[in-house]
Structure formats: structure tokens, C-alpha cells
C-alpha atoms as a PDB file:
ATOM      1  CA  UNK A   1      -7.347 -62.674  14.231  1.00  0.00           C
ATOM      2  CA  UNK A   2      -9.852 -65.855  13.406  1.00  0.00           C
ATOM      3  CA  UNK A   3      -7.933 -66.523  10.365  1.00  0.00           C
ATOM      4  CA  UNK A   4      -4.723 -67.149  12.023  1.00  0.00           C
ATOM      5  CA  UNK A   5      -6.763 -69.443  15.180  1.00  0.00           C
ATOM      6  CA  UNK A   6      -8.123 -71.709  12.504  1.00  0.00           C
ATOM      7  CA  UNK A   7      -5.099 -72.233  10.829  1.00  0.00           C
ATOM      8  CA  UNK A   8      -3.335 -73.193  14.232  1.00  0.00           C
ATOM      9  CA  UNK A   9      -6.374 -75.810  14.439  1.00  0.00           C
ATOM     10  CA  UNK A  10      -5.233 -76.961  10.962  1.00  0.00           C
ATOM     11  CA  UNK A  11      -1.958 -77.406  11.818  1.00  0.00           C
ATOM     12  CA  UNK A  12      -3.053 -79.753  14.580  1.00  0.00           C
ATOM     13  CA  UNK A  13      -4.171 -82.838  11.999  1.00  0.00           C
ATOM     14  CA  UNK A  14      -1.072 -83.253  10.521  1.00  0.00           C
ATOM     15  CA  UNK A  15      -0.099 -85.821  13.063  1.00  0.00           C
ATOM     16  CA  UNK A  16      -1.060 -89.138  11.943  1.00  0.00           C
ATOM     17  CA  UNK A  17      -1.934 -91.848  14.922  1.00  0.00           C
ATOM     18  CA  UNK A  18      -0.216 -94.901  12.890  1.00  0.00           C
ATOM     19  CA  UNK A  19      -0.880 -97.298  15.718  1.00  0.00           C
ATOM     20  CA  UNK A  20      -4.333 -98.990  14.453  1.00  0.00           C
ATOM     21  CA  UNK A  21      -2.173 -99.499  11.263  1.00  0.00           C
ATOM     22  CA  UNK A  22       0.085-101.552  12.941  1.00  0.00           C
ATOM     23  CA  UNK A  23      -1.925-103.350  14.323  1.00  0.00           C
ATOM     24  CA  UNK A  24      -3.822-104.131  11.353  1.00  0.00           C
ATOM     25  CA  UNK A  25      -0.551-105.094   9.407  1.00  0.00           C
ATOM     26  CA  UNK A  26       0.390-107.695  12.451  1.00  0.00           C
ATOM     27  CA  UNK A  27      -2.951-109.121  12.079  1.00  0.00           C
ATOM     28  CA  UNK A  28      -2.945-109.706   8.684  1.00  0.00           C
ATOM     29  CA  UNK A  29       0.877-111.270   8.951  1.00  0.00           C
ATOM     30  CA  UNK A  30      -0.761-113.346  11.540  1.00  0.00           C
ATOM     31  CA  UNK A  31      -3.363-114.696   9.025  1.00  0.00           C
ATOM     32  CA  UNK A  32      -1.279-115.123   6.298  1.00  0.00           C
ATOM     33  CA  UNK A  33       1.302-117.336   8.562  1.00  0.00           C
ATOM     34  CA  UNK A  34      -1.469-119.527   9.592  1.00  0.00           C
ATOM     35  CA  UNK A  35      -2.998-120.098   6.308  1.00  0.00           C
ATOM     36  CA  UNK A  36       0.047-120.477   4.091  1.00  0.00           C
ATOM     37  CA  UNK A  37       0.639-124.122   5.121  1.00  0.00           C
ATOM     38  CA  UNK A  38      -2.850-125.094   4.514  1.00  0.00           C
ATOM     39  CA  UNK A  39      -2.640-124.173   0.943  1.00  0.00           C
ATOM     40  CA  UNK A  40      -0.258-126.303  -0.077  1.00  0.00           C
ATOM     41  CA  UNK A  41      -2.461-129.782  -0.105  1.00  0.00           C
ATOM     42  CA  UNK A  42      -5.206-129.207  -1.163  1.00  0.00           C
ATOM     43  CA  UNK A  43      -6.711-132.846  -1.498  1.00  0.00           C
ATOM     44  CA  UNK A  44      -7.859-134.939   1.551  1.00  0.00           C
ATOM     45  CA  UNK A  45      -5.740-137.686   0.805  1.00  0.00           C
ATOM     46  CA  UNK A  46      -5.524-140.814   2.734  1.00  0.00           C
ATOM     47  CA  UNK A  47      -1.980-141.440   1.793  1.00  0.00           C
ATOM     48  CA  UNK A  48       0.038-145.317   1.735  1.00  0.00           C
ATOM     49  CA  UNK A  49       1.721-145.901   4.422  1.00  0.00           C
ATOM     50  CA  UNK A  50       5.805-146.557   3.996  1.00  0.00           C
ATOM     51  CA  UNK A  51       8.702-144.903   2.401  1.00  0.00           C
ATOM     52  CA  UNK A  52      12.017-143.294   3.482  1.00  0.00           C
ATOM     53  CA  UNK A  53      13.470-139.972   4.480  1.00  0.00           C
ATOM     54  CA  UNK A  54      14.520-138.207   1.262  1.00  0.00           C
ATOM     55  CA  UNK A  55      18.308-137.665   1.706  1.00  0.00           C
ATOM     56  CA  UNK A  56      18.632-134.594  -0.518  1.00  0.00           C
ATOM     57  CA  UNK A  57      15.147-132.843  -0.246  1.00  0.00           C
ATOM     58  CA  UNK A  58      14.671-131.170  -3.693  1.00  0.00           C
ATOM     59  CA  UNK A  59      14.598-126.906  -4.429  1.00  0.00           C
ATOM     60  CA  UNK A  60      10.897-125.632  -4.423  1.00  0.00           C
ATOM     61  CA  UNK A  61      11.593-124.392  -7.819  1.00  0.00           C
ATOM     62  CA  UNK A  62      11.999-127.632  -8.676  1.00  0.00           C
ATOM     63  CA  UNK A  63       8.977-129.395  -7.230  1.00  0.00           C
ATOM     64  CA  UNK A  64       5.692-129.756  -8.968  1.00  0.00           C
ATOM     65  CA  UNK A  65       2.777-131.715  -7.091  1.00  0.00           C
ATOM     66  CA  UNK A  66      -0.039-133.682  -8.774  1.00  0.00           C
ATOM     67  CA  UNK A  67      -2.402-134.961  -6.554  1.00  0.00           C
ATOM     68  CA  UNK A  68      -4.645-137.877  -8.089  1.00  0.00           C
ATOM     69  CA  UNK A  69      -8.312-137.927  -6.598  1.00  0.00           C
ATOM     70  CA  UNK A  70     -10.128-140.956  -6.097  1.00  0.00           C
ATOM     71  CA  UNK A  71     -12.462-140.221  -8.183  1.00  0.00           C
ATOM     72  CA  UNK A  72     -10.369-139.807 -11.162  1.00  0.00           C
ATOM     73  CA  UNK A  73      -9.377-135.706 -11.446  1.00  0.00           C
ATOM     74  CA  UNK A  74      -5.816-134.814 -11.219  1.00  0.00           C
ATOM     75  CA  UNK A  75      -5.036-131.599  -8.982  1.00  0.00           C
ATOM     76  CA  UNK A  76      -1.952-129.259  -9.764  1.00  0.00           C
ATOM     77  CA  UNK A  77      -1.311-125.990  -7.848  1.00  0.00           C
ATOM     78  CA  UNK A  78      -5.004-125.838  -6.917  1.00  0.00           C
ATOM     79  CA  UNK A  79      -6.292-126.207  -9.995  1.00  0.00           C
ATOM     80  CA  UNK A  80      -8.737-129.352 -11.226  1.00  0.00           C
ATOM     81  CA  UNK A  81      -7.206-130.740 -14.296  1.00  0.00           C
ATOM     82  CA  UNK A  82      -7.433-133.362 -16.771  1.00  0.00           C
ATOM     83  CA  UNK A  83      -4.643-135.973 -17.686  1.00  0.00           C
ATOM     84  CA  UNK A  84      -3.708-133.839 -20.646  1.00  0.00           C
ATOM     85  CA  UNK A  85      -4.018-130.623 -18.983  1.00  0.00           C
ATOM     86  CA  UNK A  86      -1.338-131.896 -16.091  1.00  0.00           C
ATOM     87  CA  UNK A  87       1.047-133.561 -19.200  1.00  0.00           C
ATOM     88  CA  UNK A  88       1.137-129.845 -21.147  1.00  0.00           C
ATOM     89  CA  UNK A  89       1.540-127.966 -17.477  1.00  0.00           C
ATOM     90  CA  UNK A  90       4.571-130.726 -16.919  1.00  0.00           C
ATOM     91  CA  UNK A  91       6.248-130.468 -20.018  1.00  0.00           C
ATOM     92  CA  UNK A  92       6.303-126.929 -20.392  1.00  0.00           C
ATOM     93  CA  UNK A  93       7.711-126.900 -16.551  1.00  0.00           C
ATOM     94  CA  UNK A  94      10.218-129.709 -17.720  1.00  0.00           C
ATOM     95  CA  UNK A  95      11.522-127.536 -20.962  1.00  0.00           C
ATOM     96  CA  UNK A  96      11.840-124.943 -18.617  1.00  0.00           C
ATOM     97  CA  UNK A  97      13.729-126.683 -15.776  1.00  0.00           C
ATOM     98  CA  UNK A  98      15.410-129.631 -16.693  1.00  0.00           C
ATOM     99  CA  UNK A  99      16.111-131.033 -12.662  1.00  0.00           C
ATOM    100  CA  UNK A 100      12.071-130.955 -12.405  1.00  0.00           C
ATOM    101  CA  UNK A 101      10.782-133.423  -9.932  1.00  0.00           C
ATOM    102  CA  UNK A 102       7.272-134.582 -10.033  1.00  0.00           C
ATOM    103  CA  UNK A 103       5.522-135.394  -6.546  1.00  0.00           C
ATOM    104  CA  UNK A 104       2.984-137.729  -6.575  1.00  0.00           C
ATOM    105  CA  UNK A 105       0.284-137.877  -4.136  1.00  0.00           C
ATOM    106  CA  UNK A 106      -2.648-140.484  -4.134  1.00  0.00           C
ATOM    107  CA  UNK A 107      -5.457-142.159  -1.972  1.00  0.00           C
ATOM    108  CA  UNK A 108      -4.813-145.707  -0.514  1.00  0.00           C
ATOM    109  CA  UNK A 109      -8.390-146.130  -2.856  1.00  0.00           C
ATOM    110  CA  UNK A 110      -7.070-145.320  -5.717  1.00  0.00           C
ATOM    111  CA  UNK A 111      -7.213-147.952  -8.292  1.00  0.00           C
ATOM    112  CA  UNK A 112      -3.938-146.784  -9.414  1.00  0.00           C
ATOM    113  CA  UNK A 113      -4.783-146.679 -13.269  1.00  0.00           C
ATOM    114  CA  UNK A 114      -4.469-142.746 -13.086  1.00  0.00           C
ATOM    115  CA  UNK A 115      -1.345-142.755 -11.223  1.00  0.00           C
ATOM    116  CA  UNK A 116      -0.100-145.217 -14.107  1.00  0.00           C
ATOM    117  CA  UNK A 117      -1.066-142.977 -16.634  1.00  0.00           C
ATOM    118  CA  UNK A 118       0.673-139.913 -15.238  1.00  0.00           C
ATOM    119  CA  UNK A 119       3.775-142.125 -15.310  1.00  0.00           C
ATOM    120  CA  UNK A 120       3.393-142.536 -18.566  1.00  0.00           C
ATOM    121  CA  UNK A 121       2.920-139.219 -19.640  1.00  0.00           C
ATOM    122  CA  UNK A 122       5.810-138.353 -17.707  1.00  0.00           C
ATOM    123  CA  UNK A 123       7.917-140.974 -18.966  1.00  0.00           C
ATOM    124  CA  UNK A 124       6.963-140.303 -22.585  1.00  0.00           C
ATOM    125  CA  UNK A 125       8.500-136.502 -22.207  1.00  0.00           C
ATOM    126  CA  UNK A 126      11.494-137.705 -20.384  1.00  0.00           C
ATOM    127  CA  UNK A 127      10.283-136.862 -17.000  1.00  0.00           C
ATOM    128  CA  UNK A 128      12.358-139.362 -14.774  1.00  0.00           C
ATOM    129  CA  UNK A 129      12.749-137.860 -11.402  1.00  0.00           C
ATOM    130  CA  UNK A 130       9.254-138.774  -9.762  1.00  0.00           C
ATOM    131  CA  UNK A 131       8.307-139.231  -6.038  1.00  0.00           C
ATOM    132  CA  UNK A 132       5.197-140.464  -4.005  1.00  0.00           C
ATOM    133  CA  UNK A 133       3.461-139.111  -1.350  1.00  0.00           C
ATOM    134  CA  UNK A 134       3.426-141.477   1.710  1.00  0.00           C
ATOM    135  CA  UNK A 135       2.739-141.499   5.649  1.00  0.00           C
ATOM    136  CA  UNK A 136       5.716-142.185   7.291  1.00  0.00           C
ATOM    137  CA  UNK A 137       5.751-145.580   9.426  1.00  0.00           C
ATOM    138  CA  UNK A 138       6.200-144.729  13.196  1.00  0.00           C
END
């Protein structure tokens, strides 16, 4: 008779209380919907003021940003690179995808002799559809 009274006690934990895992899951899609658009600049950049709307706004699959430090790195999906580390990364994205755009994004105290040289890189693969990074006049 104490066999079959434990067993009945067994029985019991089968239910699984899936509430606290909810709850975890909604946290964590919480987190990850804050932090998502802070990941996508990752430069303090104090950016030239000017420009216009873009009319067609280019795919994401499309876009590759470079951001140019002021003190003379280059910055490509999060990663600190050298000139010729961002020109292999852009060609091989280029051969790949042949409506690649390359956003620009540099600080007002930038010299502008690394953003030249990008240009050139780019323009020496064929890379014509470049864009800057400005603050929009209000």
C-alpha cells in the first residue's frame, strides 16, 4: 500500500509552473528591444551639420557603414579596422552585391584626409554609390 501512495506523490510533479519562464522570456525581449538601436553607432560622432532627406532610403542588405574616428581608425560593424582592412571588407561586399551603398560617417574634427582616402579606395573598386552621415538642419 506505500508503493502505490508514493507513486500518486510522483505523479503530482509532472505539472510544470511555466509562468517564471515567461516572464523571463518578456524580460529578455525587453532588453534586447532597448539595446538593439544602440548597437548600431557605435562611434561618438559629432556629425556636420546639413544634407537632405534621402528620397529612396536604401535595403539594409545593401548598406555598409564606415565610421572614420578622429583620431584616424576606421570602424565597420563594430569592429576597429585599418584603411586596408575596410577596402578588402568593401570589395568583397561589393562582388557580392553589386547595388552596395557605402555610408559614411565622420567628426566635424576630422581633417578629412581619411575620409578622402576611403573615397579613393572605393572609387578605385568601382564603388560609386556613397553617402555621408549628417545632422539634419532644424
Amino acid at each position: 500500500m506505500r508503493r502505490f501512495s508514493q507513486r500518486n506523490h510522483l505523479v503530482t510533479l509532472n505539472d510544470i509552473n511555466i509562468t517564471p519562464l515567461l516572464d523571463l522570456a518578456f524580460v529578455l525581449l525587453i532588453i534586447f528591444v532597448i539595446t538593439t538601436p544602440l548597437l548600431e553607432q557605435s562611434l561618438k560622432l559629432a556629425l556636420p551639420t546639413g544634407g537632405a532627406e534621402e528620397q529612396v532610403k536604401p535595403r539594409k542588405e545593401d548598406l555598409r557603414t564606415v565610421e572614420v574616428a578622429p583620431q584616424g581608425f576606421y570602424v565597420m560593424a563594430g569592429r576597429k579596422m585599418n584603411i586596408n582592412e575596410v577596402e578588402a571588407s568593401l570589395v568583397q561586399a561589393y562582388r557580392a552585391n553589386s547595388k552596395l551603398t557605402v555610408y559614411i560617417r565622420a567628426d566635424t574634427k576630422e581633417q578629412f584626409g581619411n575620409v578622402m582616402a576611403l573615397l579613393d579606395r572605393c572609387e578605385k573598386h568601382g564603388i560609386s554609390r556613397v553617402s555621408f552621415g549628417t545632422k539634419r538642419d532644424r
